[in-house]
C-alpha atoms as a PDB file:
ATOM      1  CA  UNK A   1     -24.999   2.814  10.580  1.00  0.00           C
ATOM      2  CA  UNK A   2     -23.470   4.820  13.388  1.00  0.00           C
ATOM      3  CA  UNK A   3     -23.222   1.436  15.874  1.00  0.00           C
ATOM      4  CA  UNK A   4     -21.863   0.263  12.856  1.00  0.00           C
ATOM      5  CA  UNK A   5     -19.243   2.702  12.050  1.00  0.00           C
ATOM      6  CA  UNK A   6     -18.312   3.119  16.498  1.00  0.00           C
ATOM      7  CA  UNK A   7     -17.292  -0.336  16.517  1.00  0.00           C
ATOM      8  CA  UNK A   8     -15.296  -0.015  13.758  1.00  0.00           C
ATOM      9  CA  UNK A   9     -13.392   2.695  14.737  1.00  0.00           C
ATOM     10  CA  UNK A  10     -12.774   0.751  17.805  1.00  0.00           C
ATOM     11  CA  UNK A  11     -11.510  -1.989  16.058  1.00  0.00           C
ATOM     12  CA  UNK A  12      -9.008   0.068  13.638  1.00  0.00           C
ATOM     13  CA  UNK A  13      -8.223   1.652  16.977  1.00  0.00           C
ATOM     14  CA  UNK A  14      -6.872  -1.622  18.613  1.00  0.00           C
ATOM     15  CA  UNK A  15      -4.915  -2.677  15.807  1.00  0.00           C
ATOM     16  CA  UNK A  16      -3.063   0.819  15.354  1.00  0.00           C
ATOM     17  CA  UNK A  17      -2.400   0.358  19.015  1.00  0.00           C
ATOM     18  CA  UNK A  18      -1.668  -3.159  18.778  1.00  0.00           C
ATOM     19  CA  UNK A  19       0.805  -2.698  15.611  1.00  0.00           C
ATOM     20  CA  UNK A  20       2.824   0.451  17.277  1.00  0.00           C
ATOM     21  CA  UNK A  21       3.021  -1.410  20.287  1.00  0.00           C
ATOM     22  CA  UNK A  22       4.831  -4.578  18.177  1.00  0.00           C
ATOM     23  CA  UNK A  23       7.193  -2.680  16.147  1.00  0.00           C
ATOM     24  CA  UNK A  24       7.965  -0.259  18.792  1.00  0.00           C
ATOM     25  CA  UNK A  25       9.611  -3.338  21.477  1.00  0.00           C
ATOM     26  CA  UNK A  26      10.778  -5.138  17.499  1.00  0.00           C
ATOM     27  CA  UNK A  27      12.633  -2.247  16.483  1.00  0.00           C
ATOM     28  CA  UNK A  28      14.670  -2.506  19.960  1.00  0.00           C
ATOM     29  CA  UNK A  29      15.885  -5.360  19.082  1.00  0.00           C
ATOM     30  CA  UNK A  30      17.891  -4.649  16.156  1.00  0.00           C
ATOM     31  CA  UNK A  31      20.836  -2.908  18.205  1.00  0.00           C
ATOM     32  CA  UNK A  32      21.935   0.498  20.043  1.00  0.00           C
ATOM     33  CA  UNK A  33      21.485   3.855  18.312  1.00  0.00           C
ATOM     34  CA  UNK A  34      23.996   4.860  20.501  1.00  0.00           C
ATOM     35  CA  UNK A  35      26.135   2.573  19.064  1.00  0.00           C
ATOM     36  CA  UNK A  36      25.793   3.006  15.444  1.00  0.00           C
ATOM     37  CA  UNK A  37      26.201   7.508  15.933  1.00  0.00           C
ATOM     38  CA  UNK A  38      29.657   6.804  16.818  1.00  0.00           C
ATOM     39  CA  UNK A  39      30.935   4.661  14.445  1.00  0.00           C
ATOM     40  CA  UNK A  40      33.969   6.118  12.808  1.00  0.00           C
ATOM     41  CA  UNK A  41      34.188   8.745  15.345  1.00  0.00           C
ATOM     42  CA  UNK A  42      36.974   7.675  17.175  1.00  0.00           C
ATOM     43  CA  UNK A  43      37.120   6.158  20.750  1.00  0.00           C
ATOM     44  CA  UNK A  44      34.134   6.427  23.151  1.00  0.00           C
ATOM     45  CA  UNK A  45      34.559   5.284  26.741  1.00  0.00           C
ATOM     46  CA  UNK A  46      30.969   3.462  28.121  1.00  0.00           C
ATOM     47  CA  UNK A  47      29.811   6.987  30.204  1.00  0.00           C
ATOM     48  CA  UNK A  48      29.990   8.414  26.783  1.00  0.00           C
ATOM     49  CA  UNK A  49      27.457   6.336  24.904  1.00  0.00           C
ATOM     50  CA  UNK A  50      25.136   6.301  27.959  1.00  0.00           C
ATOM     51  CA  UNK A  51      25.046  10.552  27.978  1.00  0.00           C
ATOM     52  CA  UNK A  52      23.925   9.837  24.410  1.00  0.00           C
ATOM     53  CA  UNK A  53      21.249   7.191  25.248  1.00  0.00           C
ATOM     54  CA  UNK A  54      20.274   9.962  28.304  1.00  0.00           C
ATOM     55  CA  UNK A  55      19.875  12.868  25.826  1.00  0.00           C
ATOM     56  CA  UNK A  56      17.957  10.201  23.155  1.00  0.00           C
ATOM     57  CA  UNK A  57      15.541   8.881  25.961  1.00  0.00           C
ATOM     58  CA  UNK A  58      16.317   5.454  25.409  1.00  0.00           C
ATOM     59  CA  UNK A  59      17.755   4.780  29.063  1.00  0.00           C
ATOM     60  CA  UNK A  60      14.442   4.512  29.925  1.00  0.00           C
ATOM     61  CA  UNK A  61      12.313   1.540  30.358  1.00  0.00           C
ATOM     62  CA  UNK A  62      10.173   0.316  27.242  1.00  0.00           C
ATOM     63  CA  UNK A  63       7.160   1.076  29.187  1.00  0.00           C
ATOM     64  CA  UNK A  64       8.428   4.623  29.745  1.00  0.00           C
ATOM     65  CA  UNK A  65       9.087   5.230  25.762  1.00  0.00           C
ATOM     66  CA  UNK A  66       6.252   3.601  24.686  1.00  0.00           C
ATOM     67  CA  UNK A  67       4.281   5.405  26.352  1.00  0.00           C
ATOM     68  CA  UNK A  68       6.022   8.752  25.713  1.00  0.00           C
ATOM     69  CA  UNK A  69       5.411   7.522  21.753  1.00  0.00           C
ATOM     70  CA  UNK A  70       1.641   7.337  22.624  1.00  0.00           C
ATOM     71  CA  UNK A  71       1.442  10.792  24.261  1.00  0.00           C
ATOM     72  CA  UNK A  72       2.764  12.374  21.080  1.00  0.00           C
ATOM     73  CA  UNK A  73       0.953  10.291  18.676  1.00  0.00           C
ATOM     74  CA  UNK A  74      -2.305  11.351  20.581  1.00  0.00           C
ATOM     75  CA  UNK A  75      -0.909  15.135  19.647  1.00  0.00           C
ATOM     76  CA  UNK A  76       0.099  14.445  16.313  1.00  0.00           C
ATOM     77  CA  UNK A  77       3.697  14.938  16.983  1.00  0.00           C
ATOM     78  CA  UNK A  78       5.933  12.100  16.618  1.00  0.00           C
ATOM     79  CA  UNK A  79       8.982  13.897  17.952  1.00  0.00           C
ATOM     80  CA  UNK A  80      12.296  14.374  16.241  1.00  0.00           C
ATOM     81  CA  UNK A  81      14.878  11.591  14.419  1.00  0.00           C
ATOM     82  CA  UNK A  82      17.569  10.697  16.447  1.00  0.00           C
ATOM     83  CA  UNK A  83      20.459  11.524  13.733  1.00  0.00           C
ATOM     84  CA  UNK A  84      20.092  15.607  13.073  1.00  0.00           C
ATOM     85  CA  UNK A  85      17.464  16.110  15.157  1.00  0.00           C
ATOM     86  CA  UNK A  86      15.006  16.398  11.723  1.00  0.00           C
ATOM     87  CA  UNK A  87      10.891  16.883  12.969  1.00  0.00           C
ATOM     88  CA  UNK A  88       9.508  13.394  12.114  1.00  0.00           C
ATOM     89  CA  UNK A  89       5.688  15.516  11.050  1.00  0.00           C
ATOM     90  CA  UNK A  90       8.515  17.260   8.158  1.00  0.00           C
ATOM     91  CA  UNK A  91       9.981  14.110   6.872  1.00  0.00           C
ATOM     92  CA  UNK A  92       6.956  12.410   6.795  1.00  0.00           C
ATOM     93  CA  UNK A  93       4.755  15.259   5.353  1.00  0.00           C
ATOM     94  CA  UNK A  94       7.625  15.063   2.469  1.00  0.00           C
ATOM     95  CA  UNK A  95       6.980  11.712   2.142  1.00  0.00           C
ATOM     96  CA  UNK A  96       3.649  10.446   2.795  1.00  0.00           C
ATOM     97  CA  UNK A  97       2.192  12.615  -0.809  1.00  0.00           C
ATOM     98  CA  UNK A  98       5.036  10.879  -2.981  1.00  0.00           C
ATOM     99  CA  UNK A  99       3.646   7.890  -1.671  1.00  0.00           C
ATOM    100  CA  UNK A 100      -0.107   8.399  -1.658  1.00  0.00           C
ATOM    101  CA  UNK A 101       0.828   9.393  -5.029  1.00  0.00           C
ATOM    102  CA  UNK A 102       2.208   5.800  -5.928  1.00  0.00           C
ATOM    103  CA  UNK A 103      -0.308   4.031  -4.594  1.00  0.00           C
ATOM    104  CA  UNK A 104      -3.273   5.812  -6.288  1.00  0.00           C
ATOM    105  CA  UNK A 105      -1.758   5.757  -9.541  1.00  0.00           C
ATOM    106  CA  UNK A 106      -0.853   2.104  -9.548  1.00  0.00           C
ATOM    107  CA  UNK A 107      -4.299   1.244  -8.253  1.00  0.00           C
ATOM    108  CA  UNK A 108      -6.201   3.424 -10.548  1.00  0.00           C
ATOM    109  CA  UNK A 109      -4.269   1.634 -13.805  1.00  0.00           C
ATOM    110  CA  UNK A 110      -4.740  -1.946 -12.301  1.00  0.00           C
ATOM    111  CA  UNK A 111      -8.305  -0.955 -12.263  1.00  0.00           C
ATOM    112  CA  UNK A 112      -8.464   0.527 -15.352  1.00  0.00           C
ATOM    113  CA  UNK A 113      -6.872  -2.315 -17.479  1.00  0.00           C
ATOM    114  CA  UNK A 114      -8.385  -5.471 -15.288  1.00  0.00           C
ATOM    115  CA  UNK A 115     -12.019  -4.371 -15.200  1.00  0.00           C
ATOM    116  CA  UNK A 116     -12.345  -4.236 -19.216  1.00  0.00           C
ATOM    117  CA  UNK A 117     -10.333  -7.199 -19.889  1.00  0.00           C
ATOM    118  CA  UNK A 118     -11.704  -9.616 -16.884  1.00  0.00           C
ATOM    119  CA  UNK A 119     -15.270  -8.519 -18.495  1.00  0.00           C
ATOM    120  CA  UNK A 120     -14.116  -9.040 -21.911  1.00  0.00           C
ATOM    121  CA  UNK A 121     -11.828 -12.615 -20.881  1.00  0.00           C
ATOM    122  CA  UNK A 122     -15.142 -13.683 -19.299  1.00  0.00           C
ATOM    123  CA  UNK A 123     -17.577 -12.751 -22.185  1.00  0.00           C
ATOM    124  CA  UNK A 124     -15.505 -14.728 -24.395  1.00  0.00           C
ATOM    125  CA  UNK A 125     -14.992 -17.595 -22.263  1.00  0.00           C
ATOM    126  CA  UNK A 126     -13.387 -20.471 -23.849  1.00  0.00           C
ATOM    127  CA  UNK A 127     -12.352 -18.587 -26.477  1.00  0.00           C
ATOM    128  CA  UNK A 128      -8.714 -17.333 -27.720  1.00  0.00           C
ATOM    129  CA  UNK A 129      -9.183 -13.878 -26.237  1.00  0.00           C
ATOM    130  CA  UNK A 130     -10.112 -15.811 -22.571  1.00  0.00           C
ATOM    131  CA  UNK A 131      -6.816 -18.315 -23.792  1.00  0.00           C
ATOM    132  CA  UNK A 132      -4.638 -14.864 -24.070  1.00  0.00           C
ATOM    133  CA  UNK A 133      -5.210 -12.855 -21.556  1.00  0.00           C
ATOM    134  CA  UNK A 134      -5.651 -15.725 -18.845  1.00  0.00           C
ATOM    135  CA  UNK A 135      -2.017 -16.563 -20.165  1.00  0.00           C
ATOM    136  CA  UNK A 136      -1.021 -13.439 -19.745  1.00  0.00           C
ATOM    137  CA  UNK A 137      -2.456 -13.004 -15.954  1.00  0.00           C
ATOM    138  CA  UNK A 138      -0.137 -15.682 -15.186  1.00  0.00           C
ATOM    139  CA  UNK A 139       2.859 -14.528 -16.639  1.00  0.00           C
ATOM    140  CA  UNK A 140       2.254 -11.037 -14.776  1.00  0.00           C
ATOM    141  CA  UNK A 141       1.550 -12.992 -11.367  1.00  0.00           C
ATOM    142  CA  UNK A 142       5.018 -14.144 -11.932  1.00  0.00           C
ATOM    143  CA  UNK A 143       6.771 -11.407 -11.856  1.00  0.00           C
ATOM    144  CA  UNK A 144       8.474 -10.454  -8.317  1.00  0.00           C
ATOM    145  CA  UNK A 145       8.048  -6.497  -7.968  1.00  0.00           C
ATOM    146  CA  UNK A 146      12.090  -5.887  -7.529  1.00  0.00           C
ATOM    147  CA  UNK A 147      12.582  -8.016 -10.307  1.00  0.00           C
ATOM    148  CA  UNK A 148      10.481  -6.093 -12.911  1.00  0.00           C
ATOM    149  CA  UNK A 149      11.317  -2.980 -11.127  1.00  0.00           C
ATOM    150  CA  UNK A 150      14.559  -3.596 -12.424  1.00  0.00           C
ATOM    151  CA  UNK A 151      13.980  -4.711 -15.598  1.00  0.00           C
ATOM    152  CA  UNK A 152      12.335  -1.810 -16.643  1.00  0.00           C
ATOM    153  CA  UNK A 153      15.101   0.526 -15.734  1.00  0.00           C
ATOM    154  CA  UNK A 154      17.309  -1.787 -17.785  1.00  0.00           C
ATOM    155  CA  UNK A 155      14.894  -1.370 -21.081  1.00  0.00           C
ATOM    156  CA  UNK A 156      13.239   1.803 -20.706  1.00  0.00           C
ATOM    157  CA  UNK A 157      15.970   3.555 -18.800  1.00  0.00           C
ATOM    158  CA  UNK A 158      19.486   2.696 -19.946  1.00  0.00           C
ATOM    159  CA  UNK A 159      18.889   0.779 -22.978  1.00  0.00           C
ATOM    160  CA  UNK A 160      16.036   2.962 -24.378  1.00  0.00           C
ATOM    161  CA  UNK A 161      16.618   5.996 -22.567  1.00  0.00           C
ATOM    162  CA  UNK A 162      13.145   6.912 -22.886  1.00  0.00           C
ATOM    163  CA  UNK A 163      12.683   7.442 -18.525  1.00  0.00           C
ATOM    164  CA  UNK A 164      14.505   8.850 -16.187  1.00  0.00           C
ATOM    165  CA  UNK A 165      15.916   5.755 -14.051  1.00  0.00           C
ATOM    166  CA  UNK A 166      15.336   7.383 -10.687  1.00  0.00           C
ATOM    167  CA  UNK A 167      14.045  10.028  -8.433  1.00  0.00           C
ATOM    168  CA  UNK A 168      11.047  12.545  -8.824  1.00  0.00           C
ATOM    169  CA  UNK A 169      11.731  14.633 -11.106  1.00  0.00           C
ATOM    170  CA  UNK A 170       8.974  15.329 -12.747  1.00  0.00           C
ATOM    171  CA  UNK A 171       5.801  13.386 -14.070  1.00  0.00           C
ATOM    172  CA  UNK A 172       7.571  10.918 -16.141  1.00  0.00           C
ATOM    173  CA  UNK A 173       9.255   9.627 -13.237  1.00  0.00           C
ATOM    174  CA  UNK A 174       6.484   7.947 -11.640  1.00  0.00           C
ATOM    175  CA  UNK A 175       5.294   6.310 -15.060  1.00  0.00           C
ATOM    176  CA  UNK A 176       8.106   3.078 -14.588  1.00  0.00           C
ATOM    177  CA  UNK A 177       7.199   2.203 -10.348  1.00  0.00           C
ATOM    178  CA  UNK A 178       3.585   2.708 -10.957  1.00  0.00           C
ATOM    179  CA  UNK A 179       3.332   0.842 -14.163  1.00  0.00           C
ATOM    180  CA  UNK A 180       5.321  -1.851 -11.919  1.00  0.00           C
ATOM    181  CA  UNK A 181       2.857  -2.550  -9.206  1.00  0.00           C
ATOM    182  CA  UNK A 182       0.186  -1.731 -11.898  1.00  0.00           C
ATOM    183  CA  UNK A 183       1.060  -4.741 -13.717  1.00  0.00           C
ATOM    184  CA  UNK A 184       1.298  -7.066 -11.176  1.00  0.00           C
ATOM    185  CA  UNK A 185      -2.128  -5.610  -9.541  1.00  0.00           C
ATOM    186  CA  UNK A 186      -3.672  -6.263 -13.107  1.00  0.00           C
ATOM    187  CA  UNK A 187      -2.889  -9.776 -13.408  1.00  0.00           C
ATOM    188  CA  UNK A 188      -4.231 -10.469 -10.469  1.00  0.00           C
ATOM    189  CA  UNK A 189      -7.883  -8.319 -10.876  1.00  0.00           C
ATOM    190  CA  UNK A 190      -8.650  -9.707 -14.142  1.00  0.00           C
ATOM    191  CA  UNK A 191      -8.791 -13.449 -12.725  1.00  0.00           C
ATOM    192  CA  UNK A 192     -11.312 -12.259  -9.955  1.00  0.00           C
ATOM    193  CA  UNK A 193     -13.054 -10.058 -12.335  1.00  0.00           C
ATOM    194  CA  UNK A 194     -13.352 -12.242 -15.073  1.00  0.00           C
ATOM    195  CA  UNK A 195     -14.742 -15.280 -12.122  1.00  0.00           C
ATOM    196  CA  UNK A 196     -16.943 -12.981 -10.427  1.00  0.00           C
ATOM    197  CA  UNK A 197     -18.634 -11.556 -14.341  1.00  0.00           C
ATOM    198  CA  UNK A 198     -19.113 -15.659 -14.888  1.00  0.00           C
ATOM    199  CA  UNK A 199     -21.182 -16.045 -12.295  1.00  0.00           C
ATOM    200  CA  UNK A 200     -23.291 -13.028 -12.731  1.00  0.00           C
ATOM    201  CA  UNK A 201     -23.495 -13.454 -16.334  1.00  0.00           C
ATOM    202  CA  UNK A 202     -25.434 -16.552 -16.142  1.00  0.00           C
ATOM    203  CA  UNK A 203     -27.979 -15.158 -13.835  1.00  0.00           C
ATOM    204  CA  UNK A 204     -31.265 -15.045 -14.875  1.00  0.00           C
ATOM    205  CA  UNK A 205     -31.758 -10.828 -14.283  1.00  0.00           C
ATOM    206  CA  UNK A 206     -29.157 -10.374 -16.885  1.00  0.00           C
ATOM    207  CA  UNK A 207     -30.738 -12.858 -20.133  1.00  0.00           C
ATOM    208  CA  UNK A 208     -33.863 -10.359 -18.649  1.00  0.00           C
ATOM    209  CA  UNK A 209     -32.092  -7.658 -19.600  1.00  0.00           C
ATOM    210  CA  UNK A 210     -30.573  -8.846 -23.150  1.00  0.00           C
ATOM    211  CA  UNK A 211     -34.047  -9.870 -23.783  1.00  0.00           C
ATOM    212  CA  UNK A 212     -35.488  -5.997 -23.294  1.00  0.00           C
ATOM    213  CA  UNK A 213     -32.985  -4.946 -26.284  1.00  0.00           C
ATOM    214  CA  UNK A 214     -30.576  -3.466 -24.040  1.00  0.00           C
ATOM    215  CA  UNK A 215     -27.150  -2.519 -25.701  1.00  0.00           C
ATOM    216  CA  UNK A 216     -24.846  -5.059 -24.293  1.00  0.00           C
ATOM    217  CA  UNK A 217     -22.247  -2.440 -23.101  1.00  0.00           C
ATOM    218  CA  UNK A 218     -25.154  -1.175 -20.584  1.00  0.00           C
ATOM    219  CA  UNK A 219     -26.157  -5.037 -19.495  1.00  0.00           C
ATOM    220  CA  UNK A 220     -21.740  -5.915 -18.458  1.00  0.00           C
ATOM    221  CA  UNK A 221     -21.022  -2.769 -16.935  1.00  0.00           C
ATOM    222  CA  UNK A 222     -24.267  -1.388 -15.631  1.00  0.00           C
ATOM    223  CA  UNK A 223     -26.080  -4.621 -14.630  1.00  0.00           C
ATOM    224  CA  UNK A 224     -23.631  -7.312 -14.172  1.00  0.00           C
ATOM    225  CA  UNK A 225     -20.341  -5.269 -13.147  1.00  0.00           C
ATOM    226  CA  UNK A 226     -22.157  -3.861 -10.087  1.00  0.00           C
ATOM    227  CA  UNK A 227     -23.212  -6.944  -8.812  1.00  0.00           C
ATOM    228  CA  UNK A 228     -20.198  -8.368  -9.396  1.00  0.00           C
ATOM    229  CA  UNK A 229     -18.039  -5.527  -7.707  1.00  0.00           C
ATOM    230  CA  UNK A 230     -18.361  -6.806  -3.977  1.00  0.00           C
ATOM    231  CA  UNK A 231     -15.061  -9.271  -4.454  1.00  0.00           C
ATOM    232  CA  UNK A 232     -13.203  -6.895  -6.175  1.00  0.00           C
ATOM    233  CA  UNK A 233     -14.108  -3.589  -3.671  1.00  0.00           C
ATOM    234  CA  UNK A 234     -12.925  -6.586  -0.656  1.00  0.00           C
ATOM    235  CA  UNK A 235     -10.180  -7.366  -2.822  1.00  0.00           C
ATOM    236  CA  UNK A 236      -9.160  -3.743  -3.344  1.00  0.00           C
ATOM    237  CA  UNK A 237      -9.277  -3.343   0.490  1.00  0.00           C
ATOM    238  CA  UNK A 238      -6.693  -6.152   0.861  1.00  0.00           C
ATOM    239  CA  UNK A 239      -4.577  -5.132  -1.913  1.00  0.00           C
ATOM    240  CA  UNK A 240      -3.971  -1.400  -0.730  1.00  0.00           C
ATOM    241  CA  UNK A 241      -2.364  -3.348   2.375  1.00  0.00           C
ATOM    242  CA  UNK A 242      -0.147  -5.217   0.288  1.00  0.00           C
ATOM    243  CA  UNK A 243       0.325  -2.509  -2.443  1.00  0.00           C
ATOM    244  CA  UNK A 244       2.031  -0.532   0.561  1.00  0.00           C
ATOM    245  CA  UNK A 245       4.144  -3.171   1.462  1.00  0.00           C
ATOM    246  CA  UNK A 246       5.273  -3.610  -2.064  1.00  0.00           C
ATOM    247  CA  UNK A 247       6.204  -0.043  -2.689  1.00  0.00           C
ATOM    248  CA  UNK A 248       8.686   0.114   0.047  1.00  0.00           C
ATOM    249  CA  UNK A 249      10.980  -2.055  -2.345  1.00  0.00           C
ATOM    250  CA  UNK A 250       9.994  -0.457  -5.568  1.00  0.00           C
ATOM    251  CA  UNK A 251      10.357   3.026  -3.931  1.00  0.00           C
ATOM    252  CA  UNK A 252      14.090   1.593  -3.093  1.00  0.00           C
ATOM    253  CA  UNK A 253      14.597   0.206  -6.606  1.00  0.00           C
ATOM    254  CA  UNK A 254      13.553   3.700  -8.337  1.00  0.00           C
ATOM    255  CA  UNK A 255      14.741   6.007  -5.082  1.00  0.00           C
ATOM    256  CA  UNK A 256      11.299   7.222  -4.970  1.00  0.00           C
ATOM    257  CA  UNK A 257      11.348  10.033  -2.066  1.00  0.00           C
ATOM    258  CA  UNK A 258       8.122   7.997  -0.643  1.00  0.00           C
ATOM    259  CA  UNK A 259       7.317   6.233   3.495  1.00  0.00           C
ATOM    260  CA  UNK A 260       9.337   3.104   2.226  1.00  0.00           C
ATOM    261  CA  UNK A 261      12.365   5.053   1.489  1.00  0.00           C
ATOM    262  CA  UNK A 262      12.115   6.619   4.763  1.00  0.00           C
ATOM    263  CA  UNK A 263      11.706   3.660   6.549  1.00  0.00           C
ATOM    264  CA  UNK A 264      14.535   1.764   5.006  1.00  0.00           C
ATOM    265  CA  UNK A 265      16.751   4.908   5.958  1.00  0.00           C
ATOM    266  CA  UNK A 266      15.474   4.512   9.314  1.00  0.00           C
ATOM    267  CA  UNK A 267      15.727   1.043   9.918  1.00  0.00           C
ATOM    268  CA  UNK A 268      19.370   0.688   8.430  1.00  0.00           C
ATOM    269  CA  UNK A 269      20.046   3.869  11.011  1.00  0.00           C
ATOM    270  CA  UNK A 270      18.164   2.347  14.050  1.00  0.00           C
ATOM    271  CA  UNK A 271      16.329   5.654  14.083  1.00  0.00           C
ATOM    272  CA  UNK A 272      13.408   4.425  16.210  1.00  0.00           C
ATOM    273  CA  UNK A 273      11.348   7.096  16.459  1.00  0.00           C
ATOM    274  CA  UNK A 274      10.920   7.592  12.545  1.00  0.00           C
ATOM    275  CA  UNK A 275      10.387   3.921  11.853  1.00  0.00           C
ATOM    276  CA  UNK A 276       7.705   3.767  14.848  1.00  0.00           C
ATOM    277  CA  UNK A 277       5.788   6.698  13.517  1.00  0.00           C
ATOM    278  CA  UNK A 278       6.222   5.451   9.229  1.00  0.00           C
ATOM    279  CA  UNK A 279       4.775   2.229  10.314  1.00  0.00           C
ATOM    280  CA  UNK A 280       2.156   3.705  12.458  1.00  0.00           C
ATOM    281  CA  UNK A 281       0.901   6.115   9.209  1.00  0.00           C
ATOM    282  CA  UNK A 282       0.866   3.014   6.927  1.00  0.00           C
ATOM    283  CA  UNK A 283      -1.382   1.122   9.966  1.00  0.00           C
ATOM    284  CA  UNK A 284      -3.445   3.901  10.147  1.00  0.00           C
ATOM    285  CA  UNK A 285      -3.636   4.088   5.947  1.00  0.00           C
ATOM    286  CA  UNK A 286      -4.529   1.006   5.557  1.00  0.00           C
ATOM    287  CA  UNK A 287      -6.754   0.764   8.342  1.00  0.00           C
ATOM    288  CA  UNK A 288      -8.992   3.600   7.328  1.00  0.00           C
ATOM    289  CA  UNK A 289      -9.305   2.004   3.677  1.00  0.00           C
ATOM    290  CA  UNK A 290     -10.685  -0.899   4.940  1.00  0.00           C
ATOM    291  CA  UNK A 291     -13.471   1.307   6.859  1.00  0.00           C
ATOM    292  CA  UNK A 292     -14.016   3.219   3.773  1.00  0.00           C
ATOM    293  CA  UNK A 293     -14.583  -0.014   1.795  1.00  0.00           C
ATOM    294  CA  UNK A 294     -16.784  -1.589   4.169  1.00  0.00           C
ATOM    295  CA  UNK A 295     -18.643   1.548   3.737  1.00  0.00           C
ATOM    296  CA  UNK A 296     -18.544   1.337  -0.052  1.00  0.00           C
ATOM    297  CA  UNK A 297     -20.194  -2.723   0.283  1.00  0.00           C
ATOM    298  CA  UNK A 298     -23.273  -0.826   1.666  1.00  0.00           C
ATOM    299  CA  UNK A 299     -23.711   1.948  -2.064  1.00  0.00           C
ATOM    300  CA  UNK A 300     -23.223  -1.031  -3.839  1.00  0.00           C
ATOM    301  CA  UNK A 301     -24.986  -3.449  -2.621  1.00  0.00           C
ATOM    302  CA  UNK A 302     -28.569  -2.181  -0.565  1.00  0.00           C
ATOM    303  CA  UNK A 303     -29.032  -5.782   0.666  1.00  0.00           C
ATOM    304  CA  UNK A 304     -25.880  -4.826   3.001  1.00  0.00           C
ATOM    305  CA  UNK A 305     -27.230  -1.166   3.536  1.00  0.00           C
ATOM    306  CA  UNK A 306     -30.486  -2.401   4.595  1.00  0.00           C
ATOM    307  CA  UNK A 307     -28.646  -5.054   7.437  1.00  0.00           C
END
């Protein structure tokens, strides 16, 4: 188990180091911050905008900044934004909860509606509860995030009034983006729940089980949910990645104060530093769910804990 958990760490080590490296020379391609601070502040002659990209550090060689990035990121400071001079640790440690937030909540309600009714679609297979909410799986896999991101401020926000339509105010202001990713994270769960529950529930162990008397809520979720759980924990893994890439649009759509606002503000500013250190938190969030599900395969499943 220790081998086992060294090598991964080297792995999620390489790709943290292999994604900063990527978007750090990417984001240099999308123009001069020197540039863009003095817009619409009159005339600048060219010894002007290269005292700015002195005091910035980007008249240095990519080499030079990358590696500059690396020394901090090894301290756990990422330096300071390029427009106000803000600490990157402060706008991040603003940021990252509201978005940790959004992604646990969303998660936990895809879970909590598309483990019942993928068990109860594939009990009644065939049947018009299976017709239903099969039908209804597809019609949420439809459904582009920003597009029901902003239909539900149109219903539930200005023509119910029921929400507030943006922001983080309070607790009733994460209820509309969570609710979006939920739904679209549901329609896709129930499918591999309900395939993965008929396959188990064919398998001989569980008719054992019916035939001891067992109530049948104890043989689904105690006998055949577990060892069906293995594509759904991989699954989960895969979806956290894409459930952050999601929420930097839905953040956008509701204003959520969360790492994809910042790192829309950032990009539209050409604020390198901040976009280089909100991608390298996502890397290293996503990276260390993946370890913690591959550590999850082995208390579900002993045949993997005993390889």
């Amino acid at each position: 188990m220790v081998s086992f958990l060294i090598k991964r760490l080297a792995q999620a080590a390489f790709v943290v180091l292999a994604v900063t490296l990527l978007v750090s020379y990417a984001v240099r391609l999308s123009g001069d911050p020197a540039i863009m601070m003095t817009q619409g502040a009159g005339s600048f002659t060219a010894q002007d905008l290269e005292n700015i990209r002195k005091a910035l550090g980007i008249d240095q060689p990519f080499g030079v900044q990358y590696t500059n990035f690396l020394k901090g990121l090894f301290v756990g400071d990422f330096g300071k934004s390029f427009f106000g001079g803000t600490s990157i640790n402060l706008l991040i440690g603003k940021a990252l909860p509201a978005t940790l937030m959004l992604a646990v909540t969303s998660l936990f309600l895809a879970l909590l509606l598309s483990i019942p009714l993928g068990i109860h679609s594939a009990v009644h297979r065939g049947r018009w509860p299976d017709q239903v909410i099969r039908i209804f799986s597809l019609i949420g896999l439809s459904f582009p995030n920003f597009w029901l991101a902003v239909m539900m401020v149109l219903v539930f926000a200005i023509q119910l009034g029921w929400l507030p339509p943006s922001g983080a105010d309070g607790p009733e202001s994460i209820i509309m983006p969570a609710c979006t990713m939920a739904i679209i994270l549901t329609a896709t769960n129930v499918r591999l729940v309900r395939t993965s529950m008929l396959d188990t529930l064919s398998a001989q162990y569980i008719m054992v089980a019916r035939s001891k008397g067992l109530k049948e809520r104890i043989v689904l979720y105690k006998h055949a949910l577990r060892n069906s759980a293995i594509p759904l924990i991989t699954y989960v893994g895969v979806q956290f990645g894409n459930l952050v890439g999601g929420i930097v649009v839905v953040e956008r759509v509701f204003n959520w104060p969360g790492m994809g606002s910042l790192a829309f503000e950032a990009v539209g500013a050409r604020d390198y530093p901040v976009l280089q250190a909100v991608i390298t938190v996502l890397a290293l969030m996503i990276v260390s769910v993946n370890l913690i599900i591959d550590i999850v395969y082995g208390l579900v499943d002993p045949r993997i804990r005993t390889e």
